[in-house]
Protein backbone atom coordinates (compact mmCIF):
# COMPACT_ATOMS: atom_id res chain seq x y z
CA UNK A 1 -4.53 6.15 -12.49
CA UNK A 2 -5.43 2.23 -13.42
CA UNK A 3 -2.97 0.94 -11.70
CA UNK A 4 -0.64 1.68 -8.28
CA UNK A 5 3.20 0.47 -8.51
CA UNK A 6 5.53 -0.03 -6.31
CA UNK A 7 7.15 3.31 -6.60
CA UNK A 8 4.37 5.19 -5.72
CA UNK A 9 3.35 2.94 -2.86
CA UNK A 10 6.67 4.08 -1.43
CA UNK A 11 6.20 7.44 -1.85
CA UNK A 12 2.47 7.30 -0.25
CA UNK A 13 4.15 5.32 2.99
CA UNK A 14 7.17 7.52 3.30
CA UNK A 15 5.14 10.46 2.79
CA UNK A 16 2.31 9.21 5.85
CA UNK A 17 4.23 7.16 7.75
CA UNK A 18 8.00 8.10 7.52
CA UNK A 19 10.53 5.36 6.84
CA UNK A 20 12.19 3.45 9.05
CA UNK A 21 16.24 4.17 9.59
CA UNK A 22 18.16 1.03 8.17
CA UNK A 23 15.16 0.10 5.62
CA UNK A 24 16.00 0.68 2.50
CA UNK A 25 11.92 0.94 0.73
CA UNK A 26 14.31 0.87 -2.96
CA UNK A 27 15.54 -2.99 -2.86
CA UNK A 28 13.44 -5.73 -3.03
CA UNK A 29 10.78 -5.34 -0.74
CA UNK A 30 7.61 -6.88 -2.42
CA UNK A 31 7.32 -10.02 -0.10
CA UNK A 32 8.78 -8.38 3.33
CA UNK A 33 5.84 -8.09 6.09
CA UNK A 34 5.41 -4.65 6.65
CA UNK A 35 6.97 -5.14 10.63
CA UNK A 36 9.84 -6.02 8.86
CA UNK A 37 9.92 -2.53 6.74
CA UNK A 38 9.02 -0.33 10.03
CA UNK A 39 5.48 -0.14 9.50
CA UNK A 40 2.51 -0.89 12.15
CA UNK A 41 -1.04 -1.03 11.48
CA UNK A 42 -1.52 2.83 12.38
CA UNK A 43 1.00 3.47 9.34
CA UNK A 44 -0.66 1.16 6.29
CA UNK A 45 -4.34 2.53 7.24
CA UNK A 46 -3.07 6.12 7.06
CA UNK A 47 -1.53 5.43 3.55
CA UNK A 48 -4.91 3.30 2.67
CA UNK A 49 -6.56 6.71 3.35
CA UNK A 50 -4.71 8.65 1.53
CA UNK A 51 -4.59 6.16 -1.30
CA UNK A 52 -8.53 5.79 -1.20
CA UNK A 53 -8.75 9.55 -1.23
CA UNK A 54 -5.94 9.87 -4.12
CA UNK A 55 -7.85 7.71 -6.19
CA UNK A 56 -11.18 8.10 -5.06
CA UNK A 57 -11.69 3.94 -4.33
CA UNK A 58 -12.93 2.37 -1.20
CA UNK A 59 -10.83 -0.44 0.08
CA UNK A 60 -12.39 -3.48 1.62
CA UNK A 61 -11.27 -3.42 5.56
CA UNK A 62 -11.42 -7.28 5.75
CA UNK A 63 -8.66 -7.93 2.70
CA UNK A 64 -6.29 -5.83 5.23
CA UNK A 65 -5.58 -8.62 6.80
CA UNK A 66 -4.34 -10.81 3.77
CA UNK A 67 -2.10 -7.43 2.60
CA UNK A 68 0.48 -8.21 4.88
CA UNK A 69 3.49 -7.43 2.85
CA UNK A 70 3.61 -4.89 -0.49
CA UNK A 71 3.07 -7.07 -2.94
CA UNK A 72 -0.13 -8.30 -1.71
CA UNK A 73 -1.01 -4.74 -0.77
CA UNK A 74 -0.35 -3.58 -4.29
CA UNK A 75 -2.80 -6.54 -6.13
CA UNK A 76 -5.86 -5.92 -3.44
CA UNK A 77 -5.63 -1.86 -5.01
CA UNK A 78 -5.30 -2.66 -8.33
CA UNK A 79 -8.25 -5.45 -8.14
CA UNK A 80 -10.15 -2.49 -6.84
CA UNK A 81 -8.68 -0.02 -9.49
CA UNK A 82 -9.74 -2.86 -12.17
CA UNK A 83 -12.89 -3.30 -10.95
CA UNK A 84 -13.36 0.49 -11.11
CA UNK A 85 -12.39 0.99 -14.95
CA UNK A 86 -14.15 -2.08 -15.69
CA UNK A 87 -17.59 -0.44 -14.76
């Protein structure tokens, strides 16, 4: 896979973290903080393992901190996925 949507980025949390009652992970959730969508730290670095795994990339632990909502989650993959099929 070149690129990681939204779609599957919802699976991958609900599938290692769970999904928080009242949240729905469907609407428009790009620019919520993950706090706000139920998630802690513990919950975003066991999806970044499983993503990492999943598509055999290694994701750099200081950009965490900028990846604070989905949507910036979702670009600091797929700069790593596009650096990876650019080789």
């Amino acid at each position: 896979m070149d690129r990681l949507e939204l779609g599957v980025l919802t699976r991958i949390l609900r599938e290692c973290a769970g999904e928080e009652e009242g949240v729905d992970l469907e609407g428009d959730v790009l620019d919520l903080y993950w706090v706000e969508l139920g998630y802690d730290s513990l919950a975003i670095l066991q999806t970044t393992g499983y993503i990492e795994r999943e598509f055999s990339i290694v994701l750099d632990e200081e950009a965490f901190e900028e990846a604070d909502t989905p949507r910036r989650y979702l670009d600091m993959v797929n700069r790593v996925l596009a650096a990876r099929t650019a080789v």
